[in-house]
C-alpha atoms as a PDB file:
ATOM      1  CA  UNK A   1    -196.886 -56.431  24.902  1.00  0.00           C
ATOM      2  CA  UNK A   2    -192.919 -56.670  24.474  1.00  0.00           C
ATOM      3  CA  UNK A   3    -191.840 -57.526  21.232  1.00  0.00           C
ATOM      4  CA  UNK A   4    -188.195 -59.273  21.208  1.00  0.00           C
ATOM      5  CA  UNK A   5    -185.783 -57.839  19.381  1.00  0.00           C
ATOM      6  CA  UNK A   6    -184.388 -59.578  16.134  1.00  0.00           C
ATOM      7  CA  UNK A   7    -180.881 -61.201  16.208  1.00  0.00           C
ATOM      8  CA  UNK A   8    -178.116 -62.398  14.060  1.00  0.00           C
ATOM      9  CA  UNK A   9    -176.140 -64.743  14.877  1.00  0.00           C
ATOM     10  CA  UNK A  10    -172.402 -65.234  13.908  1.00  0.00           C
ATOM     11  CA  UNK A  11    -170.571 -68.735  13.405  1.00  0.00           C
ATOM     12  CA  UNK A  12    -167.531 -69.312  12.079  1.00  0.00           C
ATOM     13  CA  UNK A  13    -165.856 -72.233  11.351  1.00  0.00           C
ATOM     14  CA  UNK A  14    -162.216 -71.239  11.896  1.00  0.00           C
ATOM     15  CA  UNK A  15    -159.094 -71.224  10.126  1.00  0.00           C
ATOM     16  CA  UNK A  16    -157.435 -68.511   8.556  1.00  0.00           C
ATOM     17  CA  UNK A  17    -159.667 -65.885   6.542  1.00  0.00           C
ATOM     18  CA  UNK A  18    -158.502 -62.506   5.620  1.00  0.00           C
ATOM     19  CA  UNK A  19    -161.022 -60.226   6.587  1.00  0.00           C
ATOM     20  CA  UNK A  20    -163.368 -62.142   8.633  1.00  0.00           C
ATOM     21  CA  UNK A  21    -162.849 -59.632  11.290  1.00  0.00           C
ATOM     22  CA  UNK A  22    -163.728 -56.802   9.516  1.00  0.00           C
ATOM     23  CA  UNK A  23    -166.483 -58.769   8.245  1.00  0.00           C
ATOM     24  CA  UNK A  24    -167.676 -59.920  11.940  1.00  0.00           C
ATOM     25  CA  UNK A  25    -166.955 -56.343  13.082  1.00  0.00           C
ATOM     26  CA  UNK A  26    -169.088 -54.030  10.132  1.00  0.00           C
ATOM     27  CA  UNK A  27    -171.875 -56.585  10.943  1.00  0.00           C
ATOM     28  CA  UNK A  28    -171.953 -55.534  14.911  1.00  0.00           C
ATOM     29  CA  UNK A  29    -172.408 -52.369  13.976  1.00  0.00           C
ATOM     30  CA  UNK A  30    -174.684 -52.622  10.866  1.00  0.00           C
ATOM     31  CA  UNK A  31    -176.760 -54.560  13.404  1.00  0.00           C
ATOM     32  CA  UNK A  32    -176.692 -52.247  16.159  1.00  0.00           C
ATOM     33  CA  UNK A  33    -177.948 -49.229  14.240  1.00  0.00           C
ATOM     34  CA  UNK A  34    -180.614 -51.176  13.148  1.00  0.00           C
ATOM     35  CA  UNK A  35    -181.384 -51.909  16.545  1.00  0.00           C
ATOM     36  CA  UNK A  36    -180.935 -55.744  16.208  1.00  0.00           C
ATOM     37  CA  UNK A  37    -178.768 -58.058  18.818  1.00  0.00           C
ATOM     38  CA  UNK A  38    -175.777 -59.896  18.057  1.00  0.00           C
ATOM     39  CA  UNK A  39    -174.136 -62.754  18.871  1.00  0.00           C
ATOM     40  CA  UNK A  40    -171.059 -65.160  18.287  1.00  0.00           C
ATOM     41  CA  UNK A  41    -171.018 -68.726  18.280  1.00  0.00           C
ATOM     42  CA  UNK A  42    -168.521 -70.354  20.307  1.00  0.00           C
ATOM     43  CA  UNK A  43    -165.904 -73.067  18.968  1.00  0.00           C
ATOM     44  CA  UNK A  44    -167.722 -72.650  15.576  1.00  0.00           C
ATOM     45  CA  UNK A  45    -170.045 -75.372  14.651  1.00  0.00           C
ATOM     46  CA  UNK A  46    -169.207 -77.008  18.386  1.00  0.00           C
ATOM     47  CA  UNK A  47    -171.176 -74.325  19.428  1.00  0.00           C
ATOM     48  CA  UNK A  48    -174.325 -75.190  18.143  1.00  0.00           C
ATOM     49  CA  UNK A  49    -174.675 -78.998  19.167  1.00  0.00           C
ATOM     50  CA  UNK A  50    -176.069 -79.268  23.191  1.00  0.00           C
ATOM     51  CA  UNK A  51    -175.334 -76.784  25.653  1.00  0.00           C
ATOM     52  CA  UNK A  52    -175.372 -74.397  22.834  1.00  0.00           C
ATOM     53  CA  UNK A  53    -172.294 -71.898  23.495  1.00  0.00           C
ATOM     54  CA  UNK A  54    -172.526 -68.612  22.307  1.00  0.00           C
ATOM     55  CA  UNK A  55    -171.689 -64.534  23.555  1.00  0.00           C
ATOM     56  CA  UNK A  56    -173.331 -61.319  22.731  1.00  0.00           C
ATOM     57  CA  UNK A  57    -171.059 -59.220  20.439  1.00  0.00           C
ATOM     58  CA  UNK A  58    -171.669 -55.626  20.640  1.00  0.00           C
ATOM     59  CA  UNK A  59    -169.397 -52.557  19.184  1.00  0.00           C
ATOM     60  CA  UNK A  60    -167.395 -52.317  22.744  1.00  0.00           C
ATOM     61  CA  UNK A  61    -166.224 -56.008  23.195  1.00  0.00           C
ATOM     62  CA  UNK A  62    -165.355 -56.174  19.049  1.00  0.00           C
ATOM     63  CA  UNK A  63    -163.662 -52.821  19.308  1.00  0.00           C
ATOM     64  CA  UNK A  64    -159.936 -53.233  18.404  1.00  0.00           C
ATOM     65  CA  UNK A  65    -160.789 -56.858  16.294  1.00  0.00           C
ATOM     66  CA  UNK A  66    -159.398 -55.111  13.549  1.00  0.00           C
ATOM     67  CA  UNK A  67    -156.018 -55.081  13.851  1.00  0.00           C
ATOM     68  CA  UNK A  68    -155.980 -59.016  15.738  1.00  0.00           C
ATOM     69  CA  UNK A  69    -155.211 -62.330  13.874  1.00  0.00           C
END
C-alpha cells in the first residue's frame, strides 16, 4: 500500500513583508528534510477559490528568493 506523502501548503496574501522570503524559503527546506511536499498558492487567496492554482516549491526553484523583492 502507498502512503501519500504529507504537504504544506504556502499562501500569501501579498504586499510588502520583510522576510517572507526567507520565511517561504527555510520552510522548503525544513519540509524537504522531513520528507514532506511543498507547495505555493498562486495569486494568494485567488488561488484557493475554483480552479485552485497552486506550484510545487522545492529547494531548486526557491533557490536565489533570498536576495529578490
Amino acid at each position: 500500500m502507498k502512503t501519500q506523502k504529507p504537504c504544506i501548503g504556502i499562501l500569501t496574501s501579498g504586499g510588502d513583508c520583510p522576510g517572507l522570503n526567507a520565511v517561504i524559503r527555510a520552510t522548503v527546506l525544513s519540509s524537504e528534510r522531513l520528507g514532506y511536499s511543498c507547495i505555493g498558492f498562486l495569486r494568494g487567496y485567488e488561488g484557493l477559490v475554483d480552479p485552485v492554482e497552486y506550484m510545487p516549491l522545492t529547494p531548486a526553484n526557491t533557490s536565489g528568493i533570498l536576495t529578490q523583492g
